[in-house]
N, C-alpha and C. Protein backbone atom coordinates (compact mmCIF):
# COMPACT_ATOMS: atom_id res chain seq x y z
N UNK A 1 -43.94 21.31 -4.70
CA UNK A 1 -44.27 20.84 -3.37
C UNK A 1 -44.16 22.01 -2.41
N UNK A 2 -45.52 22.35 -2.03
CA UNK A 2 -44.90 23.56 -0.56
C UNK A 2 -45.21 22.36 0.76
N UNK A 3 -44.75 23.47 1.46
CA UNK A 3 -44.63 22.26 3.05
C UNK A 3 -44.76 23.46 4.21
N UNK A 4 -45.50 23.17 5.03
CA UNK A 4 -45.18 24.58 6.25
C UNK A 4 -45.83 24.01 7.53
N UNK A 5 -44.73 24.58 8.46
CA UNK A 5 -45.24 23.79 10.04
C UNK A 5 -46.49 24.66 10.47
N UNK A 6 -47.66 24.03 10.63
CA UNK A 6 -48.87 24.35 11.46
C UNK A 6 -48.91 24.39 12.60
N UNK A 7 -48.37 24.85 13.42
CA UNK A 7 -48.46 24.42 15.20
C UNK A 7 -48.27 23.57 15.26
N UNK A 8 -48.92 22.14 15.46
CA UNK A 8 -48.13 21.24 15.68
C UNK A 8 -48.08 20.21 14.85
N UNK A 9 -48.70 20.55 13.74
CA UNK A 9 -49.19 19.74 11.91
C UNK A 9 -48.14 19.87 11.45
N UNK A 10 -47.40 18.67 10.38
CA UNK A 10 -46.52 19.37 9.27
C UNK A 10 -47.51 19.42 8.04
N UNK A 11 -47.99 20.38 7.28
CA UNK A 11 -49.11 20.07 6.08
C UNK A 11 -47.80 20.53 4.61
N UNK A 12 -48.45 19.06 4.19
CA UNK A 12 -47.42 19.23 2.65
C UNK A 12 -48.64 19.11 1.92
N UNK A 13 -48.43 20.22 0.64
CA UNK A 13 -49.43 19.57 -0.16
C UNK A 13 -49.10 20.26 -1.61
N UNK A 14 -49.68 19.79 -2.52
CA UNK A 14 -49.03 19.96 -3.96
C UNK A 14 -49.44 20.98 -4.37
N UNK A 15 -49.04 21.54 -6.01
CA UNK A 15 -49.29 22.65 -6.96
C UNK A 15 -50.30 22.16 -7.76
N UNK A 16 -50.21 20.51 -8.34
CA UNK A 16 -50.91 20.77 -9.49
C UNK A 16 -50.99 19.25 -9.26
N UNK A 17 -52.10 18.18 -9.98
CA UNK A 17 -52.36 17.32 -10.48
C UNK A 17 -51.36 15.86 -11.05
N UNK A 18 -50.12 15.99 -11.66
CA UNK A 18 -49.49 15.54 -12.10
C UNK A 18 -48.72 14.41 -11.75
N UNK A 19 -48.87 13.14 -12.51
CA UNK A 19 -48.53 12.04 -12.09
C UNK A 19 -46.78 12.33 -11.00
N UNK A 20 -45.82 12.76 -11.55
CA UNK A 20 -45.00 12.84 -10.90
C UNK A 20 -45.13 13.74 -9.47
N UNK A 21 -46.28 14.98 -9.77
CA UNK A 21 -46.44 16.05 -8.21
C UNK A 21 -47.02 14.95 -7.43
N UNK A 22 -47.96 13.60 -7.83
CA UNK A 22 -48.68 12.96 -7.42
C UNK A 22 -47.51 11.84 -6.06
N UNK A 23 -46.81 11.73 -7.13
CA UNK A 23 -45.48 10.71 -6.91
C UNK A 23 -44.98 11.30 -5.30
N UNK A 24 -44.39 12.42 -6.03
CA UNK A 24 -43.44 12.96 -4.84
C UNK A 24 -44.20 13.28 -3.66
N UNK A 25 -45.50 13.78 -3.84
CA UNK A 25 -46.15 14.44 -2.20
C UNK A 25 -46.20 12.86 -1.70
N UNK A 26 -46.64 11.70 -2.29
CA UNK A 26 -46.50 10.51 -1.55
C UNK A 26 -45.39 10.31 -1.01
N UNK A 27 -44.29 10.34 -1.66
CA UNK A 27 -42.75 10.11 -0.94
C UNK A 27 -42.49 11.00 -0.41
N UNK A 28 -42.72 12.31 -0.01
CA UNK A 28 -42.25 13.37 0.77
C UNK A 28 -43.16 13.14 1.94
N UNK A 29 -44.28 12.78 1.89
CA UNK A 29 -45.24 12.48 2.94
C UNK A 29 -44.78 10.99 3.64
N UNK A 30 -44.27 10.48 3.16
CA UNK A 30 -43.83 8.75 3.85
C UNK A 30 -42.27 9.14 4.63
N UNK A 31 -41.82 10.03 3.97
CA UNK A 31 -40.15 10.72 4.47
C UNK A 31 -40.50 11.06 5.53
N UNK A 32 -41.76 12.08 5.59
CA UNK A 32 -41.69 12.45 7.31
C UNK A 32 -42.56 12.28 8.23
N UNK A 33 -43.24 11.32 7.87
CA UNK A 33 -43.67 10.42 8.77
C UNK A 33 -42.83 9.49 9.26
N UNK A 34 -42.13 8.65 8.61
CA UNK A 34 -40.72 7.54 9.26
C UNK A 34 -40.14 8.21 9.72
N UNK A 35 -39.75 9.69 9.37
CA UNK A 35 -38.97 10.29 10.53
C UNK A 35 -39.20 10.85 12.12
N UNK A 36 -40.75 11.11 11.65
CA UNK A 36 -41.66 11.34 13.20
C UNK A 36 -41.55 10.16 13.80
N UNK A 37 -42.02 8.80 13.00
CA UNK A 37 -41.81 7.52 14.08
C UNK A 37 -40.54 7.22 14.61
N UNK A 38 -39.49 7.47 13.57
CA UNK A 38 -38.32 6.70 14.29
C UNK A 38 -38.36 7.82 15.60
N UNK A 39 -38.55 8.83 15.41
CA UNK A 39 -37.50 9.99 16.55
C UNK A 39 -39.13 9.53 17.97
N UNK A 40 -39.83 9.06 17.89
CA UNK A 40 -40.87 9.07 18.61
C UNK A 40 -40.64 7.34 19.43
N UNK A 41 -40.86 6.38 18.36
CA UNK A 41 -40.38 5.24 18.90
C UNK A 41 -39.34 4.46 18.30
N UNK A 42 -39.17 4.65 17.37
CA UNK A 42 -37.71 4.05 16.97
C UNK A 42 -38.40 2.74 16.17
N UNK A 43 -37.44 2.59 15.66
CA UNK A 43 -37.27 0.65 14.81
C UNK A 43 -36.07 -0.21 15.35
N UNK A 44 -37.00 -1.12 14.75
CA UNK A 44 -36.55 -2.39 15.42
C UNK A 44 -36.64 -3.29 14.81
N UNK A 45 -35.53 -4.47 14.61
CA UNK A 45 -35.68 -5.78 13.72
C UNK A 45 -35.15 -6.26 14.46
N UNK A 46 -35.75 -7.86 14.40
CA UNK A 46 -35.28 -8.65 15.46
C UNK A 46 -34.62 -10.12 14.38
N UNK A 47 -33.51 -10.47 14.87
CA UNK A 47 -32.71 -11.51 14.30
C UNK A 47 -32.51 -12.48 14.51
N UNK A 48 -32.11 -14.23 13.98
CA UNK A 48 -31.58 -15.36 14.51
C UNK A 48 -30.74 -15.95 14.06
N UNK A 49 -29.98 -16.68 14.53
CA UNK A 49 -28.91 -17.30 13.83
C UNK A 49 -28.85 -18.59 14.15
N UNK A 50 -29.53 -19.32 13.65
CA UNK A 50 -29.77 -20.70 13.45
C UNK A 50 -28.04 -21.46 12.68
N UNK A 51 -27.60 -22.28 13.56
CA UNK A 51 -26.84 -23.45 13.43
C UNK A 51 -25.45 -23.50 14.30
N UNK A 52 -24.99 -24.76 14.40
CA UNK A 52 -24.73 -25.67 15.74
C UNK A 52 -22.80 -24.65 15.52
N UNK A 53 -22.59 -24.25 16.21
CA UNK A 53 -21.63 -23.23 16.42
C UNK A 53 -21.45 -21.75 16.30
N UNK A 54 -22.76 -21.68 15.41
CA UNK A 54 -23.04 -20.36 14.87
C UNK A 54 -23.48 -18.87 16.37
N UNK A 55 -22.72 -18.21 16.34
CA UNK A 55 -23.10 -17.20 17.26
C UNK A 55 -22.71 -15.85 17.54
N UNK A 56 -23.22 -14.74 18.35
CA UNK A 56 -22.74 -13.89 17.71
C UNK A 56 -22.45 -12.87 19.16
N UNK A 57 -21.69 -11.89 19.09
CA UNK A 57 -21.41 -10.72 20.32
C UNK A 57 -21.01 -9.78 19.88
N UNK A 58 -21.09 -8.49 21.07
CA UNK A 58 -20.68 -6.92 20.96
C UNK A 58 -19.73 -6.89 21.48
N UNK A 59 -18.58 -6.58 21.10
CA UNK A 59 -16.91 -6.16 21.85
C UNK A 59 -17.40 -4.84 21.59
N UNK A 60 -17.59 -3.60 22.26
CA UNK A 60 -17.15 -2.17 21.96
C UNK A 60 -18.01 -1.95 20.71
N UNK A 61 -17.50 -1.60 19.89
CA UNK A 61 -18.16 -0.67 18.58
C UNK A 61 -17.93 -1.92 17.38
N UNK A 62 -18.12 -3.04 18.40
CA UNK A 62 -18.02 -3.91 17.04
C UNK A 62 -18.94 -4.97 17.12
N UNK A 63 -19.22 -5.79 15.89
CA UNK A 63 -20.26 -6.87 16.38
C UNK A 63 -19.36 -7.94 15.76
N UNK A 64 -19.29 -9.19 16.54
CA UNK A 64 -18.37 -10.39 16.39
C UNK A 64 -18.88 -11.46 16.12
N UNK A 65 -19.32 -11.80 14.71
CA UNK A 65 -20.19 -12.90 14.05
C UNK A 65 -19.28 -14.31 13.87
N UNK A 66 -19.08 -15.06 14.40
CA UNK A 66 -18.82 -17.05 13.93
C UNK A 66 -19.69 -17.48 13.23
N UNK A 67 -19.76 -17.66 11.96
CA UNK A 67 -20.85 -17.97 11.56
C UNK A 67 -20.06 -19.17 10.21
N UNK A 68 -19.17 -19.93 11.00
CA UNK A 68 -18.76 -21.32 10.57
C UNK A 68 -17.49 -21.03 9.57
N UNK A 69 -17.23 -19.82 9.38
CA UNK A 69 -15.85 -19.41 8.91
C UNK A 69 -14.69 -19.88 8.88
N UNK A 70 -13.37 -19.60 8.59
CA UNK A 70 -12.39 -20.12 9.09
C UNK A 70 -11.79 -18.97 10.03
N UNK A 71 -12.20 -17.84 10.21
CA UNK A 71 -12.54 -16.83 10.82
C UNK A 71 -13.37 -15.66 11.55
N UNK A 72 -13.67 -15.36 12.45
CA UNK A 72 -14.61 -14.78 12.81
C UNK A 72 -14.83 -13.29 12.02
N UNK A 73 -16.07 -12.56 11.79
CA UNK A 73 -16.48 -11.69 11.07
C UNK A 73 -17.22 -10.49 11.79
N UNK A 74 -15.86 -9.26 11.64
CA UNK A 74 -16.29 -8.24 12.58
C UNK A 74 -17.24 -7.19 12.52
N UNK A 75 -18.01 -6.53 12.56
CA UNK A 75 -18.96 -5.93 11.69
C UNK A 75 -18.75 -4.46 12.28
N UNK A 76 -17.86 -3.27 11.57
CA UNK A 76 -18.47 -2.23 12.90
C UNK A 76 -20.28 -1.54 12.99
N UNK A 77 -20.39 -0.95 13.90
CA UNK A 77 -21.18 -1.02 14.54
C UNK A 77 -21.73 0.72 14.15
N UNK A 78 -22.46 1.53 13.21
CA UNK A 78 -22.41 2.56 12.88
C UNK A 78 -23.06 3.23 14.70
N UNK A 79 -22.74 4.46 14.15
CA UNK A 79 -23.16 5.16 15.67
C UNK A 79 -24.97 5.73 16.11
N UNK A 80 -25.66 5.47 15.04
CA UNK A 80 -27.02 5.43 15.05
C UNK A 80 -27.58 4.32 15.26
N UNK A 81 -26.68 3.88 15.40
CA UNK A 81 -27.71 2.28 16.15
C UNK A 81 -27.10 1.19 16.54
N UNK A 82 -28.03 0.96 17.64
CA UNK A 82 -28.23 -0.10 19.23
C UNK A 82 -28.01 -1.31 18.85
N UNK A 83 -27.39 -2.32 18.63
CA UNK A 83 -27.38 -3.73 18.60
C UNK A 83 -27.26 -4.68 19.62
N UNK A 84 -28.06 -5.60 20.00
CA UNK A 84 -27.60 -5.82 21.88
C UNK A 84 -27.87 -7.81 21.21
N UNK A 85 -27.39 -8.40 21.54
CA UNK A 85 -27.30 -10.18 21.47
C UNK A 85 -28.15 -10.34 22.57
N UNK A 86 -28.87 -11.53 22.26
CA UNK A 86 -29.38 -12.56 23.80
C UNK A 86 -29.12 -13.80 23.33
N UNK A 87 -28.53 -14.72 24.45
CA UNK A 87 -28.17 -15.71 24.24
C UNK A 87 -27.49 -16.38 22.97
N UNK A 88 -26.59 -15.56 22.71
CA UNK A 88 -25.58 -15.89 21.46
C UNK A 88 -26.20 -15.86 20.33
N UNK A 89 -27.65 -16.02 20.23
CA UNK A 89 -27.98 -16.47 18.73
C UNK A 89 -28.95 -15.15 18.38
N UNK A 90 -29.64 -14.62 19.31
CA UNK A 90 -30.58 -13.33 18.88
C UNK A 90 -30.33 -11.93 19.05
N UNK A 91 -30.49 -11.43 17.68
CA UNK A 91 -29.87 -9.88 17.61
C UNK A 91 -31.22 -9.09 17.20
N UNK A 92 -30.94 -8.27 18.21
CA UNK A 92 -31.70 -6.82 17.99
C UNK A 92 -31.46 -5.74 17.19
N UNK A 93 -31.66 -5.16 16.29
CA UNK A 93 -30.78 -4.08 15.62
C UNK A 93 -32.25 -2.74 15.97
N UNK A 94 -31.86 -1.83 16.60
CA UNK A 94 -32.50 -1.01 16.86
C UNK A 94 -32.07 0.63 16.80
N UNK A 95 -32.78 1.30 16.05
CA UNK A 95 -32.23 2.99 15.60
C UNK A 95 -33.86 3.88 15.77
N UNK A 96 -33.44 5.07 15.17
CA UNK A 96 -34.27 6.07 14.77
C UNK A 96 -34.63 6.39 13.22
N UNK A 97 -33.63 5.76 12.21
CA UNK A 97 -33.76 5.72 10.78
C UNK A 97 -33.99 4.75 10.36
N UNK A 98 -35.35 4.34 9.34
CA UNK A 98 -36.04 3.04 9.64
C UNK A 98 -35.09 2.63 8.17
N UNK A 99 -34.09 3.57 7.19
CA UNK A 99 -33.42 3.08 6.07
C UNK A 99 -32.23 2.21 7.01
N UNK A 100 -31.54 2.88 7.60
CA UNK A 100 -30.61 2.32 8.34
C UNK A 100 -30.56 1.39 9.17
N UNK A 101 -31.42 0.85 9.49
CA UNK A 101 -31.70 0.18 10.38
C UNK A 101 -32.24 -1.07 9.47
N UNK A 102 -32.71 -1.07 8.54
CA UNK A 102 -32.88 -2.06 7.35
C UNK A 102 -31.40 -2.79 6.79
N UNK A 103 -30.36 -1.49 6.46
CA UNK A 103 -29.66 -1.33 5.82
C UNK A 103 -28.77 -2.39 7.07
N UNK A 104 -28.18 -2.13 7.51
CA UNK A 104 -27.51 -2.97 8.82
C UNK A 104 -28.15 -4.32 8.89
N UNK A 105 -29.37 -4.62 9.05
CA UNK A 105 -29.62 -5.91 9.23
C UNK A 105 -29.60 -6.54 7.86
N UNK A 106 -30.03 -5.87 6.45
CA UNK A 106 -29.60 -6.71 5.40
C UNK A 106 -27.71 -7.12 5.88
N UNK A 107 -27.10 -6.14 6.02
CA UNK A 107 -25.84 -6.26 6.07
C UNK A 107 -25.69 -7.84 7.00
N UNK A 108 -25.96 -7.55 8.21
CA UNK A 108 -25.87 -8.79 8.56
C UNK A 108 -26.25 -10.28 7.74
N UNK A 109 -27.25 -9.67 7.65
CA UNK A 109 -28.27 -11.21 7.04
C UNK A 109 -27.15 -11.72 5.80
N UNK A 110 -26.36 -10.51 5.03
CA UNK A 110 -25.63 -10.93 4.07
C UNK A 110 -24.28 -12.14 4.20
N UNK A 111 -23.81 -11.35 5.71
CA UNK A 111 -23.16 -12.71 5.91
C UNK A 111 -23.24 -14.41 5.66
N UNK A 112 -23.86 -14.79 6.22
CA UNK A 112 -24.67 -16.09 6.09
C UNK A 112 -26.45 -16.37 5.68
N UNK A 113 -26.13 -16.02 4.69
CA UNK A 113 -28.06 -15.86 4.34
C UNK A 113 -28.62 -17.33 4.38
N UNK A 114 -29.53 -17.62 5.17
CA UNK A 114 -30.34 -19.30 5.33
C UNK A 114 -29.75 -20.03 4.25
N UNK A 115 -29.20 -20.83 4.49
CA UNK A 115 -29.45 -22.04 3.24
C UNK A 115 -30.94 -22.58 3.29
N UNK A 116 -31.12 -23.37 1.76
CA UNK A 116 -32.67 -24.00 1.41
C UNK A 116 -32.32 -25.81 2.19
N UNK A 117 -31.15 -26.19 2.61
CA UNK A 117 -31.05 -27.38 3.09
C UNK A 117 -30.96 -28.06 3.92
N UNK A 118 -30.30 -27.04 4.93
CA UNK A 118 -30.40 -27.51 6.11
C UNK A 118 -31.11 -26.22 7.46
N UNK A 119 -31.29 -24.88 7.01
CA UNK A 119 -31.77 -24.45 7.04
C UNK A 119 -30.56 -22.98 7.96
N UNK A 120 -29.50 -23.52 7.93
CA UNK A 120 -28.66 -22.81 8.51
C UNK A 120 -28.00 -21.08 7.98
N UNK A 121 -27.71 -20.18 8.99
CA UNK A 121 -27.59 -18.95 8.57
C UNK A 121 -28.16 -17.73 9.48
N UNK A 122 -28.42 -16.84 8.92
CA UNK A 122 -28.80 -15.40 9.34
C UNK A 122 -29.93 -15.51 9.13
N UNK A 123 -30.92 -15.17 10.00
CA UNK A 123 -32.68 -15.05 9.14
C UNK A 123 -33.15 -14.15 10.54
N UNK A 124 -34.23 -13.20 9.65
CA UNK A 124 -34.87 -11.92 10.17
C UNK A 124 -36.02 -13.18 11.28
N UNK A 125 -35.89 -12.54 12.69
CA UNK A 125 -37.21 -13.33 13.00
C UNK A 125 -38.55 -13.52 12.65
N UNK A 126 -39.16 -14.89 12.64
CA UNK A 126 -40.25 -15.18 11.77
C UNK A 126 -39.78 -15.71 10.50
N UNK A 127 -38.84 -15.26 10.21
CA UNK A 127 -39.29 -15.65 8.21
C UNK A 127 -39.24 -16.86 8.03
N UNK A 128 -39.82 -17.17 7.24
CA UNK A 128 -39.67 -18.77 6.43
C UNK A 128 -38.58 -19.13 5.77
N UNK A 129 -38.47 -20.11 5.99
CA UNK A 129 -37.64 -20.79 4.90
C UNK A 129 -38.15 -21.78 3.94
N UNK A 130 -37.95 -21.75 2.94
CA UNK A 130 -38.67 -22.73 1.83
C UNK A 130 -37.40 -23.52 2.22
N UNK A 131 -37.58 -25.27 2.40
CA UNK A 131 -36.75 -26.14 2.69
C UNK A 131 -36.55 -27.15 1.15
N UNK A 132 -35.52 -27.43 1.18
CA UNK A 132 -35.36 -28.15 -0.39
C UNK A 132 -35.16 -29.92 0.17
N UNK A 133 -35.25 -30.65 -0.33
CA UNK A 133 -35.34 -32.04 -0.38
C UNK A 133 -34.14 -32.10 -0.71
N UNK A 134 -33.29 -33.18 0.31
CA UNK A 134 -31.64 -33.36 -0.32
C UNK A 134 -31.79 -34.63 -1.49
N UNK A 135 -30.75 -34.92 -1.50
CA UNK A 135 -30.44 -36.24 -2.72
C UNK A 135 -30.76 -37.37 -1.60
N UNK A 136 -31.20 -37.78 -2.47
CA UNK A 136 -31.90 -39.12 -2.58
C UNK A 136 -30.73 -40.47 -3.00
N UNK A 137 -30.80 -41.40 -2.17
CA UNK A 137 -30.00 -42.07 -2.64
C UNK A 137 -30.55 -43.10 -3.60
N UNK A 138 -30.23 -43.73 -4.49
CA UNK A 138 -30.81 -44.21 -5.85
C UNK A 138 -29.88 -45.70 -5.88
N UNK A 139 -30.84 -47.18 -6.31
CA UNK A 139 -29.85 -48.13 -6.29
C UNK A 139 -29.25 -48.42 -7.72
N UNK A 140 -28.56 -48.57 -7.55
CA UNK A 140 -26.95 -48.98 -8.96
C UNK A 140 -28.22 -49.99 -9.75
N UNK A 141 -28.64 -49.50 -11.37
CA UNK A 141 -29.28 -50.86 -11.73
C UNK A 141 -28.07 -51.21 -12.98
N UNK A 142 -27.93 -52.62 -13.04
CA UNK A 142 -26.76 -53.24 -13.78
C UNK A 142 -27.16 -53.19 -15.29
């Protein structure tokens, strides 16, 4: 792989043909491009927290999740990235590293990931939930 700044181009480009030279100029080429975007506009995932007590806040360098516990769940807060609440239930997670910034909101989402039943939990905004049918009540036959 050579690579060299053009004025204001970065041009990467390969030696030879080869499924793996093929591989890497793709992933070395996607590396710095996400890095031009984050440092240009940044990422952003947007969050919800669906159910009836469930909510969440920033104390300082920490994020303070209720999410039906017998305790509340502190999350710290790495120093590359912005997390801001609106109205208790919606979180922003916003950086310059589009891994990290993934990486943090899985983290969250891990806390309470949707249930299929009632639909309660952590969920990325937008996503679906596939909803499951509860039990059915059935009559006693003698």
């Amino acid at each position: 792989m050579v690579s060299w700044v053009d004025g204001a181009r970065i041009v990467l480009s390969r030696e030879n043909e080869e499924r793996t030279s093929r591989s890497l100029h793709g992933l070395a080429r996607s590396l710095v491009s996400n890095v031009i975007q984050g440092v240009s506009t940044g990422y952003v995932k947007q969050m919800e927290i669906i159910g009836v007590g469930f909510k969440a806040a920033v104390q300082g360098k920490k994020l303070v999740l209720n999410l039906g516990k017998s305790h509340p769940i502190e999350y710290p807060i790495p120093t590359e990235i912005k997390i801001t609440v609106a109205d208790n239930v919606r979180l922003t997670v916003e950086g310059s590293d589009k891994q990290l910034v993934g990486a943090v909101a899985a983290d969250i989402r891990g806390y309470h990931p949707p249930e299929p039943y009632k639909g309660k939990g952590v969920r990325y905004a937008g996503e679906t939930i596939r909803r499951k049918e509860g039990k059915t009540a059935q009559s006693k036959s003698a």
